[in-house]
N, C-alpha and C. Protein backbone atom coordinates (compact mmCIF):
# COMPACT_ATOMS: atom_id res chain seq x y z
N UNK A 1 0.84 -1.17 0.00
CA UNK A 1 0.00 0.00 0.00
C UNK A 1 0.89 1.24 0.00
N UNK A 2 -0.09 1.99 -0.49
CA UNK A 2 0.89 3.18 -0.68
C UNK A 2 0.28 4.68 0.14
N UNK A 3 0.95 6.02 0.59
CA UNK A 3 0.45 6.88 1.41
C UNK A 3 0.80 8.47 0.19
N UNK A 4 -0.29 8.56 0.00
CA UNK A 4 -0.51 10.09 -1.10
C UNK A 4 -0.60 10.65 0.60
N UNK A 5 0.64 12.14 0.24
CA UNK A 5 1.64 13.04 1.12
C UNK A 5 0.13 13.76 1.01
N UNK A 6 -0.05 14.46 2.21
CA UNK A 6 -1.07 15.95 2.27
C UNK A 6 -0.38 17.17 1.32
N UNK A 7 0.48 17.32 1.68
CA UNK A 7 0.99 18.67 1.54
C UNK A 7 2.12 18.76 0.26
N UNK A 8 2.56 17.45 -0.45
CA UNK A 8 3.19 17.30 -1.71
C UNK A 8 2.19 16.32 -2.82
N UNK A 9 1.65 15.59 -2.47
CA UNK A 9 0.55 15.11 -3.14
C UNK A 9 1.75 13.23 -3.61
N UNK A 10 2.61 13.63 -3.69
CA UNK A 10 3.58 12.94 -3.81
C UNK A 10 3.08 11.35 -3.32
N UNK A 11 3.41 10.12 -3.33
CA UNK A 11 3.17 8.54 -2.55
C UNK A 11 4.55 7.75 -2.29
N UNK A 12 4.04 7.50 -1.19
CA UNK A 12 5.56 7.01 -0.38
C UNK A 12 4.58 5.19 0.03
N UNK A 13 5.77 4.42 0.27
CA UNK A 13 5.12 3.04 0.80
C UNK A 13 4.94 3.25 2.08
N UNK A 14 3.62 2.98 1.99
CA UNK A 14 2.90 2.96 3.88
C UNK A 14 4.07 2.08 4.58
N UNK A 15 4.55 2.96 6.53
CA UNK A 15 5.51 2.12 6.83
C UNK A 15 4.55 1.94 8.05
N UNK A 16 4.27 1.37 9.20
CA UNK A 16 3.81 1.42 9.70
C UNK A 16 4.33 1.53 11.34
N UNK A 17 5.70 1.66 11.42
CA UNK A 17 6.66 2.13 11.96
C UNK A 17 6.34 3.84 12.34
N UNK A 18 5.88 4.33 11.11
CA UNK A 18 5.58 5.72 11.33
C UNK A 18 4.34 6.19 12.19
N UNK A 19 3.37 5.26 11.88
CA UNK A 19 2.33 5.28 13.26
C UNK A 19 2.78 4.95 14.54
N UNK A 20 3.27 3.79 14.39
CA UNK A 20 3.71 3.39 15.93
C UNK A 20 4.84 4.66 16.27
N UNK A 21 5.35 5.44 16.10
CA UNK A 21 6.67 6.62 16.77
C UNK A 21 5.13 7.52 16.87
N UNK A 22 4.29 7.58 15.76
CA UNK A 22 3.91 9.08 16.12
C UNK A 22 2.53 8.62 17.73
N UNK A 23 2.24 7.77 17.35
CA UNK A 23 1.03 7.30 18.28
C UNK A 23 1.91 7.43 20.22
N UNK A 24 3.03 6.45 20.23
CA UNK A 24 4.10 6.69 21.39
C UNK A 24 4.05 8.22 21.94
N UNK A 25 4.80 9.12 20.50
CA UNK A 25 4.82 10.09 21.21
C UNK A 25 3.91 10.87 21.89
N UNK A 26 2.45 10.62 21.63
CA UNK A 26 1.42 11.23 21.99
C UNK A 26 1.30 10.67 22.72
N UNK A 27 1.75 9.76 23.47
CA UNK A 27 1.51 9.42 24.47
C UNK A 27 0.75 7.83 25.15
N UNK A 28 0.63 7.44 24.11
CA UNK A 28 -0.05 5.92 23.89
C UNK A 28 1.20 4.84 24.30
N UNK A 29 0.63 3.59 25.04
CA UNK A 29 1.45 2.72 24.99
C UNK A 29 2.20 2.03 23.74
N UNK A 30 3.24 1.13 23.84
CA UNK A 30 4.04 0.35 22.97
C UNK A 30 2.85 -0.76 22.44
N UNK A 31 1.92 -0.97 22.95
CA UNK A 31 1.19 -2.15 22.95
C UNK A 31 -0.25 -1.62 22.25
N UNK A 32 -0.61 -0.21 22.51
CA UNK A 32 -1.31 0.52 22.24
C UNK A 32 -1.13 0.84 20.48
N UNK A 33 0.07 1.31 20.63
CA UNK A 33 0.60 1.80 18.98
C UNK A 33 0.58 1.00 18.25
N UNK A 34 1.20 -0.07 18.52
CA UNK A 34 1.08 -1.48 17.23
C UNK A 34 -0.23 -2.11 17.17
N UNK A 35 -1.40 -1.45 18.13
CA UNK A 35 -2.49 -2.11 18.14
C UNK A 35 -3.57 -1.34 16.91
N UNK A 36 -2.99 0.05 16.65
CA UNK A 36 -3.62 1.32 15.79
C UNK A 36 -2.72 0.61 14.36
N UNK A 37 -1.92 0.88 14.48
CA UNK A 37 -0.43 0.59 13.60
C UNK A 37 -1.20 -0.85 12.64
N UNK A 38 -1.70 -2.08 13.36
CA UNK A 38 -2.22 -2.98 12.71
C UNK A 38 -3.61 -2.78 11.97
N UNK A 39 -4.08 -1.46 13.06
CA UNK A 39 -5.54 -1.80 12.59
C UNK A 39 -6.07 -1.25 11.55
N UNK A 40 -4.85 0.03 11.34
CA UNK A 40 -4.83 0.98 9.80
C UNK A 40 -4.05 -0.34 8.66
N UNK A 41 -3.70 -1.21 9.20
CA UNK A 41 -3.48 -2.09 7.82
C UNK A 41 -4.55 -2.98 7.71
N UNK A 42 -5.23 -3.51 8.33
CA UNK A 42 -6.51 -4.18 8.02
C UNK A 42 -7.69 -3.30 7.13
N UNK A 43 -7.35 -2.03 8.11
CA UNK A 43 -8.67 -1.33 7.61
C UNK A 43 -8.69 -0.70 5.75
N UNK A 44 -6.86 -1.45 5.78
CA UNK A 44 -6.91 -0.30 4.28
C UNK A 44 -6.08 -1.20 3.42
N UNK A 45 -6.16 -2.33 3.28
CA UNK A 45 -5.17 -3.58 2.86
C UNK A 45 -6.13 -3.85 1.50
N UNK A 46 -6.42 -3.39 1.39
CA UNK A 46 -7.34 -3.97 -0.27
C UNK A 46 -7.49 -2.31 -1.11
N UNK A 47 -6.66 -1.42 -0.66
CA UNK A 47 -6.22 -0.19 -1.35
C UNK A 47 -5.10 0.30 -1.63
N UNK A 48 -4.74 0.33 -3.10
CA UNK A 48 -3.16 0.76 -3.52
C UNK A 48 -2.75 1.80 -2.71
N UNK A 49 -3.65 2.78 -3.40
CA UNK A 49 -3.07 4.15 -2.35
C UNK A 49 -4.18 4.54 -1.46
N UNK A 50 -3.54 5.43 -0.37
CA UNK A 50 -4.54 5.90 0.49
C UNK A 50 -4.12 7.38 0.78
N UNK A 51 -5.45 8.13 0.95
CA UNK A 51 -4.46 9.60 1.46
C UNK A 51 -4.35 9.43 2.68
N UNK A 52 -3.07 10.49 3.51
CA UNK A 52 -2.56 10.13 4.49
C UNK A 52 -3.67 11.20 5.70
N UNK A 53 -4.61 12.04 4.78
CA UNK A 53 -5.83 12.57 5.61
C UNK A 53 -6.61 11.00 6.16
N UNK A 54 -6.89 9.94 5.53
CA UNK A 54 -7.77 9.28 5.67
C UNK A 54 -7.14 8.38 6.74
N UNK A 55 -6.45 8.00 6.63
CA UNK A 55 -5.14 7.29 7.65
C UNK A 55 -5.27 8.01 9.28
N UNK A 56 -4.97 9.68 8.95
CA UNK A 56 -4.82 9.99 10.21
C UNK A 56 -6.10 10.54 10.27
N UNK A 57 -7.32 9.85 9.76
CA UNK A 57 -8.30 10.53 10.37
C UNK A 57 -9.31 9.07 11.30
N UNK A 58 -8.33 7.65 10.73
CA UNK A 58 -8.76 6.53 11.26
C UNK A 58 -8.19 6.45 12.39
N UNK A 59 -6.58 7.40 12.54
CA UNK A 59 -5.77 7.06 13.83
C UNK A 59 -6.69 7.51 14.91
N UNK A 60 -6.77 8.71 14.68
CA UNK A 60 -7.67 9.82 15.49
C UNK A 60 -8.59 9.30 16.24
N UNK A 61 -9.56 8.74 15.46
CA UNK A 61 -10.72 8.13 15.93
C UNK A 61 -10.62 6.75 16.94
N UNK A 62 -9.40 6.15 16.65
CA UNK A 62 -8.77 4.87 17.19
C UNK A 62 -8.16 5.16 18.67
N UNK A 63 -7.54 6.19 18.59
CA UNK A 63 -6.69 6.74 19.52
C UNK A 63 -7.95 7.54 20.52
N UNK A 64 -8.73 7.90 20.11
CA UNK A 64 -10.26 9.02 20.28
C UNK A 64 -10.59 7.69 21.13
N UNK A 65 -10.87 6.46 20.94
CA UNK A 65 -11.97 5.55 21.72
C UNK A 65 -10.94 4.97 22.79
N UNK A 66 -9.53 4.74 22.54
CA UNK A 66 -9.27 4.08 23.56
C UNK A 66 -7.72 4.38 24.30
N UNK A 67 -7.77 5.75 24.17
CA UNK A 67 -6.65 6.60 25.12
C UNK A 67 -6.93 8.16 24.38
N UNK A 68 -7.65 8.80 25.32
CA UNK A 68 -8.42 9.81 25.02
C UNK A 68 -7.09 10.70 24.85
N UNK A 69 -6.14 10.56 26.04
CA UNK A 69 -5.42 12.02 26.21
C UNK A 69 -4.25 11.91 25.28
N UNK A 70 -3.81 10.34 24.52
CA UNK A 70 -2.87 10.65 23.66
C UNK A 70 -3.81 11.39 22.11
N UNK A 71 -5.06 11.21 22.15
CA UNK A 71 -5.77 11.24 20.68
C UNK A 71 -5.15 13.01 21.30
N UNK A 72 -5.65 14.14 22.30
CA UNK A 72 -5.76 15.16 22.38
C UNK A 72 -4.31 15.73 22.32
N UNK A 73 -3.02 14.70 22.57
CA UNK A 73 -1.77 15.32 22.08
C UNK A 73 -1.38 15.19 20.91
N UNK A 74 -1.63 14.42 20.04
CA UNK A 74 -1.85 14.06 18.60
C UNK A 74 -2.30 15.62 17.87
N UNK A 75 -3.83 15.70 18.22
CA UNK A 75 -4.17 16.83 17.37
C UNK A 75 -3.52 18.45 17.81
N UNK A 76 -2.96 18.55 18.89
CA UNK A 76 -2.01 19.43 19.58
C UNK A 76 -0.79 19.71 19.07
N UNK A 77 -0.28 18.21 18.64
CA UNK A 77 0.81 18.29 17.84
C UNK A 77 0.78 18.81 16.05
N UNK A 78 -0.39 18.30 15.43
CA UNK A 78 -0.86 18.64 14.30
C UNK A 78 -0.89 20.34 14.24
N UNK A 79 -1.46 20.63 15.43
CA UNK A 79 -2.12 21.86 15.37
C UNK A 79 -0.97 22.85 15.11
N UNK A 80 -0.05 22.84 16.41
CA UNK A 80 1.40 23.48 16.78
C UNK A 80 2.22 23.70 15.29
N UNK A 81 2.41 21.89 15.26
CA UNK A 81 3.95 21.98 14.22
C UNK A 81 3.52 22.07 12.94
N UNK A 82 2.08 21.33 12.28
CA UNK A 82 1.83 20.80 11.39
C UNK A 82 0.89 21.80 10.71
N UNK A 83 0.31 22.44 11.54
CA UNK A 83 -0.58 23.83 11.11
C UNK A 83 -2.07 22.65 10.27
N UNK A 84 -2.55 21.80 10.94
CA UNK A 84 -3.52 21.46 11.04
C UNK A 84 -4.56 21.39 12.28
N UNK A 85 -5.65 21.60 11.89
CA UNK A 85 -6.78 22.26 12.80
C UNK A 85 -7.94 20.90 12.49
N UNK A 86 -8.57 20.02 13.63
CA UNK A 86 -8.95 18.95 13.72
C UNK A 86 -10.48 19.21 12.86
């Protein structure tokens, strides 16, 4: 599978390494992250490409039901560095 960039439009190969660092840093467990990390490959395994809005809008919601306060450093972090607004 592949991840169409937001902001270059560009496609890179989905790593899923990159969820699990960003999910951690917000604050989610090791056990937590590879649990999102798997569930964005199930949820999107029968699609070449995916945009990486749709990805992090499955994390969100994943992270949203079952560790509230990393989902709220997530979009904090978006907001700050990334100049996205939820």
């Amino acid at each position: 599978m592949k991840v169409r960039k937001r902001s270059t439009g560009t496609e890179e190969e989905f790593l899923p390494v990159k969820i699990v660092a960003a999910a951690i840093k917000a604050g989610a467990s090791v056990e937590l992250a590879d649990e999102v990390a798997r569930a964005v490959q199930e949820k999107f395994k029968d699609k070449e490409v995916v945009d990486s809005s749709e990805i992090r809008e499955f994390v969100l919601n994943y992270l949203k039901e079952r560790e509230p306060s990393a989902y709220e450093n997530w979009l904090r972090f978006d907001s700050r560095v990334k100049g996205i607004s939820s």
